[in-house]
N, C-alpha and C. Protein backbone atom coordinates (compact mmCIF):
# COMPACT_ATOMS: atom_id res chain seq x y z
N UNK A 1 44.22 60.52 -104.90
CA UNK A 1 43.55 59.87 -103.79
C UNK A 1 42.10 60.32 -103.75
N UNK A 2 41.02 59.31 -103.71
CA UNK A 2 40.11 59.64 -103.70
C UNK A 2 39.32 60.07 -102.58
N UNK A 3 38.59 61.10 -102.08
CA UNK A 3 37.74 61.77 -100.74
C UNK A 3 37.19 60.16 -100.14
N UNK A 4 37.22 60.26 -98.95
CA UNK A 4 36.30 59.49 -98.23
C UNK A 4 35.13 59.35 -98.48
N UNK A 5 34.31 58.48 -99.40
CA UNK A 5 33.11 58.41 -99.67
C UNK A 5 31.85 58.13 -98.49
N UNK A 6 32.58 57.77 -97.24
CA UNK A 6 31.63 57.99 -96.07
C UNK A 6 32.53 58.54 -94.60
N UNK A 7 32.46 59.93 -94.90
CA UNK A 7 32.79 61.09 -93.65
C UNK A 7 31.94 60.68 -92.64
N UNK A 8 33.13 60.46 -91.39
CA UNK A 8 32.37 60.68 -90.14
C UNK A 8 31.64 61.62 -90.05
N UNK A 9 30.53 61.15 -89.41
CA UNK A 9 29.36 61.78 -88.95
C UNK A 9 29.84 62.60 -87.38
N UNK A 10 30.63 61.87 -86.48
CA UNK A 10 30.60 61.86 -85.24
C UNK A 10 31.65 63.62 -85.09
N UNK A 11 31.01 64.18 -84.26
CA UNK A 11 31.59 65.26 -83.76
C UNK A 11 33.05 65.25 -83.09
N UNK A 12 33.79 65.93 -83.48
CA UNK A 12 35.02 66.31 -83.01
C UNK A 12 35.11 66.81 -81.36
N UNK A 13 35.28 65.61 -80.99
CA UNK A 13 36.14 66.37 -78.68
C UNK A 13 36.96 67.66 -79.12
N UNK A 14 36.82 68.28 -78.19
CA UNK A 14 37.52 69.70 -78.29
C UNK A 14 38.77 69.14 -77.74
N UNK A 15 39.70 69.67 -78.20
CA UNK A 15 41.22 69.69 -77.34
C UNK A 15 41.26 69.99 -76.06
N UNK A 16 41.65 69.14 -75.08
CA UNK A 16 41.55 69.67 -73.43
C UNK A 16 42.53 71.18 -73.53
N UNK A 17 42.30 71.93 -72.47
CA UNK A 17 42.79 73.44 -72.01
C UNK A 17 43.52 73.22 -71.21
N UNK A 18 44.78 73.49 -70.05
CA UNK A 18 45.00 73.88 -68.96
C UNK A 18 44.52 75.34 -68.85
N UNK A 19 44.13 75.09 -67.34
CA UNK A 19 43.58 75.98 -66.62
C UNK A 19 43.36 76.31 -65.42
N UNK A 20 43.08 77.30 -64.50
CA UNK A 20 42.71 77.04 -62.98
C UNK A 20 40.98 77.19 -62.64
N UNK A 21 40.97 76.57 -61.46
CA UNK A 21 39.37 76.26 -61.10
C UNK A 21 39.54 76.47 -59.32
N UNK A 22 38.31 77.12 -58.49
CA UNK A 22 38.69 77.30 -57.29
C UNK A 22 38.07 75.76 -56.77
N UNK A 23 38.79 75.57 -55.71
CA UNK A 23 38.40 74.26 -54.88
C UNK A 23 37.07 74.31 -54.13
N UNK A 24 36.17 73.78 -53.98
CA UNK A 24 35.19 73.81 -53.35
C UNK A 24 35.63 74.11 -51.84
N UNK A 25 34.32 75.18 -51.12
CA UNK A 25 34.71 75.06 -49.55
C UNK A 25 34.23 73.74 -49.15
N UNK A 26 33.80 73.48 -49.24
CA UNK A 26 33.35 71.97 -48.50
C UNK A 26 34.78 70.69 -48.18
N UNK A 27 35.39 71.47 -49.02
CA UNK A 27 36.77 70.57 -48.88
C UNK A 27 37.66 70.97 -48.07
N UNK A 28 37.63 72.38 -47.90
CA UNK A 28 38.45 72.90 -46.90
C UNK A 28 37.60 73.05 -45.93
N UNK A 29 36.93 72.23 -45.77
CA UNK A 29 35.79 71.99 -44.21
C UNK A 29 36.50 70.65 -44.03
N UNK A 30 36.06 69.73 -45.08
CA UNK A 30 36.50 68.39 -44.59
C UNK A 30 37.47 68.16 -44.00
N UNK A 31 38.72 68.69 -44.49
CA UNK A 31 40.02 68.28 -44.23
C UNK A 31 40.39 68.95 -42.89
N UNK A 32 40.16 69.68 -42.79
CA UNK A 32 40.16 70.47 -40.95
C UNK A 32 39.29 70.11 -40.07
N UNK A 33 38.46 69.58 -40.87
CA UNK A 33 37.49 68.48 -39.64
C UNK A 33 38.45 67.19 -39.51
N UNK A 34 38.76 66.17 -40.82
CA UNK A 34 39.75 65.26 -40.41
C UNK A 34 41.10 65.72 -39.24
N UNK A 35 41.50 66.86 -39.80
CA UNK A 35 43.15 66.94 -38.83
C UNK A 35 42.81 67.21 -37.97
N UNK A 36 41.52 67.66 -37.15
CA UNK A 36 41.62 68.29 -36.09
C UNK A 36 41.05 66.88 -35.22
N UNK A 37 40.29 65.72 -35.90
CA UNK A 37 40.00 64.38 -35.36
C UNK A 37 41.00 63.57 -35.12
N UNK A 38 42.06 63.54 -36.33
CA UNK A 38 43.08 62.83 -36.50
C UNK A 38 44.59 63.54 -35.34
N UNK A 39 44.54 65.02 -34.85
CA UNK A 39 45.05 65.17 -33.18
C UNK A 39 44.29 64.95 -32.39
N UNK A 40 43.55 64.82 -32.34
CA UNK A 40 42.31 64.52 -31.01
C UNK A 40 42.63 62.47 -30.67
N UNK A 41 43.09 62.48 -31.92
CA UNK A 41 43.20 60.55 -31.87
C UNK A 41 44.50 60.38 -31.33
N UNK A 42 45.43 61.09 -31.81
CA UNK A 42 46.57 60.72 -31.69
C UNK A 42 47.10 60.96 -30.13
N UNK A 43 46.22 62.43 -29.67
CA UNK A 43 46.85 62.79 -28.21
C UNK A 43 46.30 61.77 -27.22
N UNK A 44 44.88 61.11 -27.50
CA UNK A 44 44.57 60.04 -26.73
C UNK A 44 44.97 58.83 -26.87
N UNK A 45 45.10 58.19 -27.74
CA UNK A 45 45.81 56.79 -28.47
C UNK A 45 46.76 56.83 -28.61
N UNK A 46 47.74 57.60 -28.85
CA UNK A 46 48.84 57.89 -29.42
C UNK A 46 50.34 57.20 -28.57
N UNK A 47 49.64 57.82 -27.12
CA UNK A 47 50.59 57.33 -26.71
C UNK A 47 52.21 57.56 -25.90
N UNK A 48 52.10 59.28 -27.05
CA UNK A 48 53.21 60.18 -26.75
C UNK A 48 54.23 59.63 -27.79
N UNK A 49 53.60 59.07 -28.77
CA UNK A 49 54.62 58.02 -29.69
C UNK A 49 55.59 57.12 -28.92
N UNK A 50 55.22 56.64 -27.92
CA UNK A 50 55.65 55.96 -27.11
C UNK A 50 56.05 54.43 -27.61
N UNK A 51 57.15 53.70 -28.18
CA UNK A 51 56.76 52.28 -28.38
C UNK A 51 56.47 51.18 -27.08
N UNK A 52 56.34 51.56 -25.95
CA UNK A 52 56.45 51.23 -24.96
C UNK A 52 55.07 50.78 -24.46
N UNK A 53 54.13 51.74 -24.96
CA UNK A 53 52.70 52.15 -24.69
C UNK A 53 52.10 51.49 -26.07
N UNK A 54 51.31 50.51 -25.32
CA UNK A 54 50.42 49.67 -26.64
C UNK A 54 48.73 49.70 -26.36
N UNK A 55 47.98 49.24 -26.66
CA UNK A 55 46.48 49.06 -26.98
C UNK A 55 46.24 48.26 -25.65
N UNK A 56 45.25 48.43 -24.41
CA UNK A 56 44.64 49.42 -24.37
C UNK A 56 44.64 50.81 -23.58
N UNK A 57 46.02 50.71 -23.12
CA UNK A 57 46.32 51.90 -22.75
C UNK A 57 47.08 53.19 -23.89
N UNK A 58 46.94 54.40 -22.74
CA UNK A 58 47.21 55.51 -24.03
C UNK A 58 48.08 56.38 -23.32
N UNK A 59 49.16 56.14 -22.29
CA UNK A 59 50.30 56.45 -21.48
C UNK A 59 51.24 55.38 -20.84
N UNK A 60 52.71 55.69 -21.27
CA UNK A 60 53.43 54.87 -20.55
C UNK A 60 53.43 54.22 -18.65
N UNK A 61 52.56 55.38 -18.24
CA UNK A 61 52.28 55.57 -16.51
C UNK A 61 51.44 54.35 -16.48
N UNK A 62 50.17 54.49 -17.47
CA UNK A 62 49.50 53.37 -16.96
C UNK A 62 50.02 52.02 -17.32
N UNK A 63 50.91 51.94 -18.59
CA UNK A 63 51.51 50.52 -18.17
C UNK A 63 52.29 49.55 -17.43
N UNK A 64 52.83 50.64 -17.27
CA UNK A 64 53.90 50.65 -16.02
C UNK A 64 52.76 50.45 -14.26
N UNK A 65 51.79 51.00 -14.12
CA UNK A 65 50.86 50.38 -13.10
C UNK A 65 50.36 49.21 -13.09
N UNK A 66 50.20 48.90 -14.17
CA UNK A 66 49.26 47.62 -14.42
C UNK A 66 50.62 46.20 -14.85
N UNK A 67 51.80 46.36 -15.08
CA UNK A 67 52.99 45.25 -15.03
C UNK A 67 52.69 44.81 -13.66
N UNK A 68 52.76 43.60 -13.69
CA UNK A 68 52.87 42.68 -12.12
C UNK A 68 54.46 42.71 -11.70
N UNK A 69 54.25 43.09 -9.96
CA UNK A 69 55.30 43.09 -9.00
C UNK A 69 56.49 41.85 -9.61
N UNK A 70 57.91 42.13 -9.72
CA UNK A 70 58.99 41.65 -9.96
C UNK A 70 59.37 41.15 -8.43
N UNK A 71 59.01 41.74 -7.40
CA UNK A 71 58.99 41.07 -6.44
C UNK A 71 59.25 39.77 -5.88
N UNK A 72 57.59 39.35 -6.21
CA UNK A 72 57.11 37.75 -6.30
C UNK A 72 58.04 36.88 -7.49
N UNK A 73 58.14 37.11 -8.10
CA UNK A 73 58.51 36.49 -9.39
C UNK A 73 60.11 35.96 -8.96
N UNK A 74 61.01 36.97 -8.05
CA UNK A 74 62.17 37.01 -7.76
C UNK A 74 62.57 36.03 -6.73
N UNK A 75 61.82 36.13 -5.42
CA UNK A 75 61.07 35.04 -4.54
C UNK A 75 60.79 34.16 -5.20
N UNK A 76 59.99 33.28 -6.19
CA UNK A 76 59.68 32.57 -6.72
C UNK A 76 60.76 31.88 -7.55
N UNK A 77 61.35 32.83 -8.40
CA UNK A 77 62.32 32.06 -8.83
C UNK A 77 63.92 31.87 -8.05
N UNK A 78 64.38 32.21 -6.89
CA UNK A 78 65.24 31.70 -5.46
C UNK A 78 64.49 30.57 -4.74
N UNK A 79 63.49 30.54 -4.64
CA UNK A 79 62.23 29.15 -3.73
C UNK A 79 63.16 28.06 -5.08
N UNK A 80 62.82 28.32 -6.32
CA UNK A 80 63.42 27.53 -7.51
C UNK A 80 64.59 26.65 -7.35
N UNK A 81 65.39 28.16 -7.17
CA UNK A 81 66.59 27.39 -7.11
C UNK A 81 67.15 26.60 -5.35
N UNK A 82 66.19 27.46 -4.18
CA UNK A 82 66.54 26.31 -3.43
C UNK A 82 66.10 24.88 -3.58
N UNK A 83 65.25 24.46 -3.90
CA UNK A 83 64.38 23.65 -4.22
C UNK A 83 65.09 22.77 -5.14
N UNK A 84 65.68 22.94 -5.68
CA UNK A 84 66.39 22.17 -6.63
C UNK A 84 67.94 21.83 -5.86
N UNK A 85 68.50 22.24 -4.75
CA UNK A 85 69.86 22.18 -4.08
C UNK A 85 68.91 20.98 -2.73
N UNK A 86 67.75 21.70 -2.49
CA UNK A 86 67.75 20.52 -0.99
C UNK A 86 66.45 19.45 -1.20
N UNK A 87 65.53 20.34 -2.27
CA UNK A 87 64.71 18.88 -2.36
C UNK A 87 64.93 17.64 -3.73
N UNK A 88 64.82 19.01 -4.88
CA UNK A 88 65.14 17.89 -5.84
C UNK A 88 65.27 16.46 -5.88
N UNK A 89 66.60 15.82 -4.67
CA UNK A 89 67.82 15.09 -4.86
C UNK A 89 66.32 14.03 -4.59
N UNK A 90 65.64 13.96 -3.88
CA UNK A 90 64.38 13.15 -3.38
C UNK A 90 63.16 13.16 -4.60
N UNK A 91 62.57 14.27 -3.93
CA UNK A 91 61.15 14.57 -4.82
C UNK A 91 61.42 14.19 -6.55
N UNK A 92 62.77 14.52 -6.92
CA UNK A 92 62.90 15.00 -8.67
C UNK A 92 62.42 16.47 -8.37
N UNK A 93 63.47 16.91 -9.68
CA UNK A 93 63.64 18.14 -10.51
C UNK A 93 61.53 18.30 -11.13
N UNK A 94 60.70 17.08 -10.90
CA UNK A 94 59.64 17.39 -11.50
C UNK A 94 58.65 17.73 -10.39
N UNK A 95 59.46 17.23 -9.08
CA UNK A 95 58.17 17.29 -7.64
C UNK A 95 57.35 16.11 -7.94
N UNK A 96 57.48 14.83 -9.33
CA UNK A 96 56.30 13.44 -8.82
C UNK A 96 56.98 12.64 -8.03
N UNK A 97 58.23 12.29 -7.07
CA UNK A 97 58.51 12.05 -6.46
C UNK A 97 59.36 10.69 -6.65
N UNK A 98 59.29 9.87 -5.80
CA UNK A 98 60.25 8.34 -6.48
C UNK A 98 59.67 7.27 -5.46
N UNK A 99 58.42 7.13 -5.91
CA UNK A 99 57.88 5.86 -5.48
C UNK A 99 58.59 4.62 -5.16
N UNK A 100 59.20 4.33 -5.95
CA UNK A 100 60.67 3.39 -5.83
C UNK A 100 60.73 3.38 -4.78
N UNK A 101 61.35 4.44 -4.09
CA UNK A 101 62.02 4.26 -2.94
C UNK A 101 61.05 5.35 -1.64
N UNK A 102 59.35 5.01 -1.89
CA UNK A 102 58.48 5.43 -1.18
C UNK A 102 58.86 7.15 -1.20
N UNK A 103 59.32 7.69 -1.49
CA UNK A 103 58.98 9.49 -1.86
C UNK A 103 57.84 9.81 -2.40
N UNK A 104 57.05 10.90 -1.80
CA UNK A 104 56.08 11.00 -2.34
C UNK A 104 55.45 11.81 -3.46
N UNK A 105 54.93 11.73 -4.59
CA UNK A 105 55.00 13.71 -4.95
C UNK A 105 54.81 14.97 -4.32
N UNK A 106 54.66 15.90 -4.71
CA UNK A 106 55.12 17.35 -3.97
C UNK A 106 53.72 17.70 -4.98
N UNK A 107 53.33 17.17 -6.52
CA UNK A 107 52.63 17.68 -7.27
C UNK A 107 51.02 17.10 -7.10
N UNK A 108 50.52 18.30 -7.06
CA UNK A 108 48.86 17.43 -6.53
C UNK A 108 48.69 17.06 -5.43
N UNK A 109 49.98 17.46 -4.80
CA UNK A 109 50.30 16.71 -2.95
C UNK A 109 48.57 17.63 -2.48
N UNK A 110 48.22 17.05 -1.94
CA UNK A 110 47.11 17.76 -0.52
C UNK A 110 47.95 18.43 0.67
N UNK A 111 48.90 17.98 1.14
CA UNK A 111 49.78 18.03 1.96
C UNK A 111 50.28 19.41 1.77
N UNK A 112 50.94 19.85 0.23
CA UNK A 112 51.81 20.90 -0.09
C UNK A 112 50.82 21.88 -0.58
N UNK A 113 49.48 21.54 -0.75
CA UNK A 113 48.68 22.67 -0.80
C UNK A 113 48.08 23.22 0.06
N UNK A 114 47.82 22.55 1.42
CA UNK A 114 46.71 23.09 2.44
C UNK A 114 47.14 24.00 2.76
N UNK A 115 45.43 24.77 2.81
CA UNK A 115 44.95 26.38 3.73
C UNK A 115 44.72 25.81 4.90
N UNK A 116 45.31 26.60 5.61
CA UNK A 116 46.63 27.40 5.68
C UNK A 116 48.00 26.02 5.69
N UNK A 117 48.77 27.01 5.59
CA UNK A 117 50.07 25.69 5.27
C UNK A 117 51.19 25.13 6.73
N UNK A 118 50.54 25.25 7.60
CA UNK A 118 51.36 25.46 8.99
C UNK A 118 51.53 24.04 9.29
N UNK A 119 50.87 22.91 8.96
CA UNK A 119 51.02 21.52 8.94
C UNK A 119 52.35 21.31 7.74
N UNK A 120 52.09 21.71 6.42
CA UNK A 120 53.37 21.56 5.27
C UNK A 120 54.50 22.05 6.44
N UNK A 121 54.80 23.42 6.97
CA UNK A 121 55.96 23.71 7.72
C UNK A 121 56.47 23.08 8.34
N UNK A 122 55.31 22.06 9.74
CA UNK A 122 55.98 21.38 10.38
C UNK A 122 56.74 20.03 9.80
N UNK A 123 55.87 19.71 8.78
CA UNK A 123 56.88 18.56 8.21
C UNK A 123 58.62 18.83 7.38
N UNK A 124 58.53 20.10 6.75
CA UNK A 124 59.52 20.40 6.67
C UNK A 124 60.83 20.72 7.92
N UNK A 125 59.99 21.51 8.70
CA UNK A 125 60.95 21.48 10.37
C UNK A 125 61.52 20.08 11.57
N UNK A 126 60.33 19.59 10.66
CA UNK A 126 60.48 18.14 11.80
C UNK A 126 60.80 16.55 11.26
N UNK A 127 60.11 16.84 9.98
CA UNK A 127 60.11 15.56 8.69
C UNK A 127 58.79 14.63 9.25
N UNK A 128 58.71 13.86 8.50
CA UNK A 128 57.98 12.51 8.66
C UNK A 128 58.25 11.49 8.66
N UNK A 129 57.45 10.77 9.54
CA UNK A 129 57.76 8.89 9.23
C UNK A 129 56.37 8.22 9.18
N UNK A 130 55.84 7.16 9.10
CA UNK A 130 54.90 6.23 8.81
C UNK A 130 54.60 6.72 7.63
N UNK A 131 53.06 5.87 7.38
CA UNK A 131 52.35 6.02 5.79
C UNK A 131 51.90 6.76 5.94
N UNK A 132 51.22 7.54 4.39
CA UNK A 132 50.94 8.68 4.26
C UNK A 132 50.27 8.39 3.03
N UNK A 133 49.11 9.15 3.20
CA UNK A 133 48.69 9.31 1.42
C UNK A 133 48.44 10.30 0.83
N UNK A 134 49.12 10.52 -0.48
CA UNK A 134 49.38 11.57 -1.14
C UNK A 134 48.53 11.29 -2.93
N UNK A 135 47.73 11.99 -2.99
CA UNK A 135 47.18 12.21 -4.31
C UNK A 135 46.36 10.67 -4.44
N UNK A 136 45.83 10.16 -3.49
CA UNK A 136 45.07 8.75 -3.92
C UNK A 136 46.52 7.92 -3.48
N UNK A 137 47.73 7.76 -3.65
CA UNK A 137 48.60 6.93 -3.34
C UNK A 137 49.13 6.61 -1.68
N UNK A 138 49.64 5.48 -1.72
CA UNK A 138 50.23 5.18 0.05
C UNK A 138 51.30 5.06 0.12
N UNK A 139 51.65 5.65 0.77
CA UNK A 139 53.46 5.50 0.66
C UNK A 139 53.92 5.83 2.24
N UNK A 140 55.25 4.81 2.71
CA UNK A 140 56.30 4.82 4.26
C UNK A 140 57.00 6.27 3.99
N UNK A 141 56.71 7.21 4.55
CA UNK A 141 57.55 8.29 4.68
C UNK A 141 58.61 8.06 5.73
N UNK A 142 59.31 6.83 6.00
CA UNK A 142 60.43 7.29 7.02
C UNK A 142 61.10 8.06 6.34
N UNK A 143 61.91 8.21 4.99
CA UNK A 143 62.70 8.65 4.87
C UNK A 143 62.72 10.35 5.25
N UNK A 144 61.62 11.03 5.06
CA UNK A 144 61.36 12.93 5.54
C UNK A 144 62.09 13.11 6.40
N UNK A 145 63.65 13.51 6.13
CA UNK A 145 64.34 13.88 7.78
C UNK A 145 63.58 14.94 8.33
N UNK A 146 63.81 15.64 9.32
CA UNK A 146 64.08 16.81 9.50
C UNK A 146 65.25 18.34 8.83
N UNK A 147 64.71 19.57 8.53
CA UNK A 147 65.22 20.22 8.22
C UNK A 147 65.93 21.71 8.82
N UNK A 148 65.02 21.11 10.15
CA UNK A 148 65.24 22.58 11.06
C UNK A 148 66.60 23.34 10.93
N UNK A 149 67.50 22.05 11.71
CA UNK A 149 68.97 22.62 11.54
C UNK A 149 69.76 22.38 10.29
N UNK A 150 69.50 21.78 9.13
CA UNK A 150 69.94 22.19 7.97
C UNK A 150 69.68 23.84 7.17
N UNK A 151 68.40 23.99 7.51
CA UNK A 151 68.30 25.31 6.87
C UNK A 151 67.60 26.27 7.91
N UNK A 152 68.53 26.92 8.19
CA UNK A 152 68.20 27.92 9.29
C UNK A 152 67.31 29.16 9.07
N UNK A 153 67.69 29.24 7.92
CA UNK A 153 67.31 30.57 7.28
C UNK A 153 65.51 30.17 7.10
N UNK A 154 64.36 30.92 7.87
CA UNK A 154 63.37 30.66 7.53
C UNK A 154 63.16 31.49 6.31
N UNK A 155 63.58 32.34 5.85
CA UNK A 155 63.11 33.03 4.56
C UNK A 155 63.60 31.90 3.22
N UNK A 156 64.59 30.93 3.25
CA UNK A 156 64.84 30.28 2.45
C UNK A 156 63.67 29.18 2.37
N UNK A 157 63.16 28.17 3.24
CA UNK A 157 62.00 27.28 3.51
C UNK A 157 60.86 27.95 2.97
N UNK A 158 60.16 29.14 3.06
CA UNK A 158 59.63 29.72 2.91
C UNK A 158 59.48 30.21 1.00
N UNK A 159 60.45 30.28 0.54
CA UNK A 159 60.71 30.72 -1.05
C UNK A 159 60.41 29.49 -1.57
N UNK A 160 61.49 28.22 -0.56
CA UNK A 160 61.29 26.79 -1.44
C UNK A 160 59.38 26.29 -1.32
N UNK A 161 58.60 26.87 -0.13
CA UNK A 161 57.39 26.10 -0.36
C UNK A 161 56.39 27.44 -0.99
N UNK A 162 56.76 28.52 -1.25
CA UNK A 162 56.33 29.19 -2.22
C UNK A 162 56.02 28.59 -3.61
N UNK A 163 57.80 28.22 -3.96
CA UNK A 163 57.55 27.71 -5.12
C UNK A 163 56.89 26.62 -5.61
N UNK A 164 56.96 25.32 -4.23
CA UNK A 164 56.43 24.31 -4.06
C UNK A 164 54.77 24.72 -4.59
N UNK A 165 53.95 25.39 -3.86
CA UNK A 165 52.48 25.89 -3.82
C UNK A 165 52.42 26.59 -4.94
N UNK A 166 53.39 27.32 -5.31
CA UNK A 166 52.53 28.41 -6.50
C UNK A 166 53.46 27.97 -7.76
N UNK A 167 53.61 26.25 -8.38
CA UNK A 167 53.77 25.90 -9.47
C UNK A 167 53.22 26.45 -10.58
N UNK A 168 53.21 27.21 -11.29
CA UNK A 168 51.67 26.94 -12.47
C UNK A 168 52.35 25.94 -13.40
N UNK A 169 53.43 25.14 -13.57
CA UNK A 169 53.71 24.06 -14.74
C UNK A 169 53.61 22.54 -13.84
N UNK A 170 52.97 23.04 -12.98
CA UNK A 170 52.74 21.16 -11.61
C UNK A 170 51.13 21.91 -11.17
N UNK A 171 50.78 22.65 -12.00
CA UNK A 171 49.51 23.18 -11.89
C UNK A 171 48.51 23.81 -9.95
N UNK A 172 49.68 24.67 -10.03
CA UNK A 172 49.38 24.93 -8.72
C UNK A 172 49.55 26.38 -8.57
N UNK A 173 48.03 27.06 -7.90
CA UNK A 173 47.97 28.26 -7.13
C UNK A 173 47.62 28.04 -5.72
N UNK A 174 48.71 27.86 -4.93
CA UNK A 174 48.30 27.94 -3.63
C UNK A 174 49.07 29.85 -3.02
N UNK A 175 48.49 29.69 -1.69
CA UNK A 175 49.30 31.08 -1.23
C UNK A 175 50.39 30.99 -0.81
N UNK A 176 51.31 31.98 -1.12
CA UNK A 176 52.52 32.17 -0.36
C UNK A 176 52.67 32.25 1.08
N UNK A 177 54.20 32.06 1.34
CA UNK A 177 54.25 31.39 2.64
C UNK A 177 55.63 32.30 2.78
N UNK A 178 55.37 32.56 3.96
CA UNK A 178 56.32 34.01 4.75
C UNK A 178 57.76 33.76 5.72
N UNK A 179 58.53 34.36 5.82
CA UNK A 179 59.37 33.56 6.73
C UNK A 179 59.26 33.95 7.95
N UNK A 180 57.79 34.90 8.14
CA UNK A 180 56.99 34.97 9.67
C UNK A 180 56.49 34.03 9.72
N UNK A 181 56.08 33.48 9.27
CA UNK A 181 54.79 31.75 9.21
C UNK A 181 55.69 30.53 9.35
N UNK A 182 57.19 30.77 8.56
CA UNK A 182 57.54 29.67 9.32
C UNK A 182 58.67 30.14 10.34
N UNK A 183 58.91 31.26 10.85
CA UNK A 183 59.52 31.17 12.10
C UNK A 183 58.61 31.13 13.21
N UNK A 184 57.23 31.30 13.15
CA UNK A 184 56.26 31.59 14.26
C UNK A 184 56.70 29.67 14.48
N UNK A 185 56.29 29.32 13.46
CA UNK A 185 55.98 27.37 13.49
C UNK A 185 57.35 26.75 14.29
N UNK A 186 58.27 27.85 13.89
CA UNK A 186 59.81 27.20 14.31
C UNK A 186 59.58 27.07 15.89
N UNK A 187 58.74 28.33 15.97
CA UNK A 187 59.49 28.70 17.59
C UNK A 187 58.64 27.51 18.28
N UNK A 188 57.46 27.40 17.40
CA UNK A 188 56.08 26.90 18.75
C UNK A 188 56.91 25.02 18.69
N UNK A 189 57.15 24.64 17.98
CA UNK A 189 57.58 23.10 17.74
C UNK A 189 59.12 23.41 18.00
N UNK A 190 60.07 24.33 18.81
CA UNK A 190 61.41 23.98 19.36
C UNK A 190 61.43 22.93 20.16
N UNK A 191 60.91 22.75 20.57
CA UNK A 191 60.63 21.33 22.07
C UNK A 191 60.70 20.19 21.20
N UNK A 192 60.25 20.04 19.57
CA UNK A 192 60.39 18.23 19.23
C UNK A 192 61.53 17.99 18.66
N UNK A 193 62.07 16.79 19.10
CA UNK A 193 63.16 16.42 18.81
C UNK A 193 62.61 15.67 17.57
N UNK A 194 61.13 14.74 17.26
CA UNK A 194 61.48 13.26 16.65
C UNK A 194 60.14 13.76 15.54
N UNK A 195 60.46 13.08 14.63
CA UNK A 195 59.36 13.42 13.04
C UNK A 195 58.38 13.42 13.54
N UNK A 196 57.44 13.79 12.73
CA UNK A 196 56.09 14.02 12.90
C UNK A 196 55.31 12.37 12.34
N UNK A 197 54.32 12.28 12.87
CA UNK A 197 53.07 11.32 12.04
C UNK A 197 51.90 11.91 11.37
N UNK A 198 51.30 10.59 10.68
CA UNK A 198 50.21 11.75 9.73
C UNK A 198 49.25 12.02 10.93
N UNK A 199 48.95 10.66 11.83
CA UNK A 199 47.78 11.25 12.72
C UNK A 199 48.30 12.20 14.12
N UNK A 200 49.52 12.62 14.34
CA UNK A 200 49.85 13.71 15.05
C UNK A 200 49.22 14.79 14.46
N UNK A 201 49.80 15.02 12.57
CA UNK A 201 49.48 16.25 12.40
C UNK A 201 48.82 17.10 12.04
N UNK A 202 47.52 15.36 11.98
CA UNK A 202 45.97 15.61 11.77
C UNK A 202 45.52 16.47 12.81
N UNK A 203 45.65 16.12 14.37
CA UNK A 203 45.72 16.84 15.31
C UNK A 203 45.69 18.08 15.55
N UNK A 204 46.93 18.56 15.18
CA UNK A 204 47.53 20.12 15.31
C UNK A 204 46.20 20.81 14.53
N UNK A 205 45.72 22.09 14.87
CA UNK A 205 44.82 23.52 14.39
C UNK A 205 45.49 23.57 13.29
N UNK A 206 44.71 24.06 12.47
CA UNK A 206 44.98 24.32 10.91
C UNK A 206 45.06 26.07 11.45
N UNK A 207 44.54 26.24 12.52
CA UNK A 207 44.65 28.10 12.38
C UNK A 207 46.33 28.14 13.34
């Protein structure tokens, strides 16, 4: 075999070594600066590892303050279900009412929204008869019986025009209505026997 007539020129890499080497301090700065940022994050953000506790709070206490009252919601959804046993059968399950047969809506009503609502009460306590206009429309309300002595219970009237006023899917925030507000209304209108009109109850104080 004949020699390589053109030998690398290029220098031979040394064989790597194992060996030890000390770590820079700067690294054992860094990293105790990170962990000591990375508890400082965690005890404020963290949470308590809480899955309960999300962004932007950083304790279960404060979420738990800031959840809205189950209260209202409970009220609201009993107003529901009376509302669906004594008005429904009229208004509809939707509150636009049944023109058909002169009912009026409940939704967009002026009537079922007014501040303050002590006129809505009396029509519920007493009912209505003649025309009426509701949302731009005219419509014979004889049919509005009275409800006084069907539903005694003012806290029930009261849940149903809750729910009536504070729709948000018939697009409505009005205020809630108490079953002091409508027993005060009960007591002051015991004396009428016969429905109300619209221009009677134009009449009556809104306070």
């Amino acid at each position: 075999m004949n020699p390589d007539v053109n030998p690398s020129r290029t220098r031979q890499e040394a064989e790597p070594t194992s060996g030890s080497a000390q770590a820079p301090v700067w690294l054992f700065v860094l990293v105790a600066v990170l962990a000591f940022w990375g508890m400082g994050f965690l005890d404020n953000y963290g949470g308590g590892f809480d899955p309960r506790v999300y962004e932007p709070y950083s304790a279960r206490t404060e979420v738990e303050r800031d959840q809205p009252s189950t209260r209202g919601r409970e009220r609201f959804n009993a107003g529901r279900l009376a509302f669906l046993q004594y008005c429904a059968p009229c208004h509809m399950e939707t509150g636009l009412g049944n023109p058909a047969n002169n009912v009026p809506p409940l939704v967009h009503s002026e009537w079922a929204l007014a501040e303050p609502p002590n006129r809505l009460i009396r029509i519920v306590l007493n009912g209505l008869r003649g025309p009426v206009k509701v949302d731009g429309k005219d419509f014979n309300s004889d049919g509005m019986l009275p409800w006084r002595d069907t539903i005694t219970d003012d806290e029930i009237i009261a849940r149903i025009l809750t729910y009536v006023r504070g729709n948000g899917e018939w697009g409505h925030n009005a205020s809630e209505i108490t079953a002091e507000q409508v027993a005060r209304i009960r007591d002051e209108t015991k004396a009428r026997a016969v429905q109300w009109t619209i221009d009677e109850l134009l009449k009556v104080s809104e306070k």
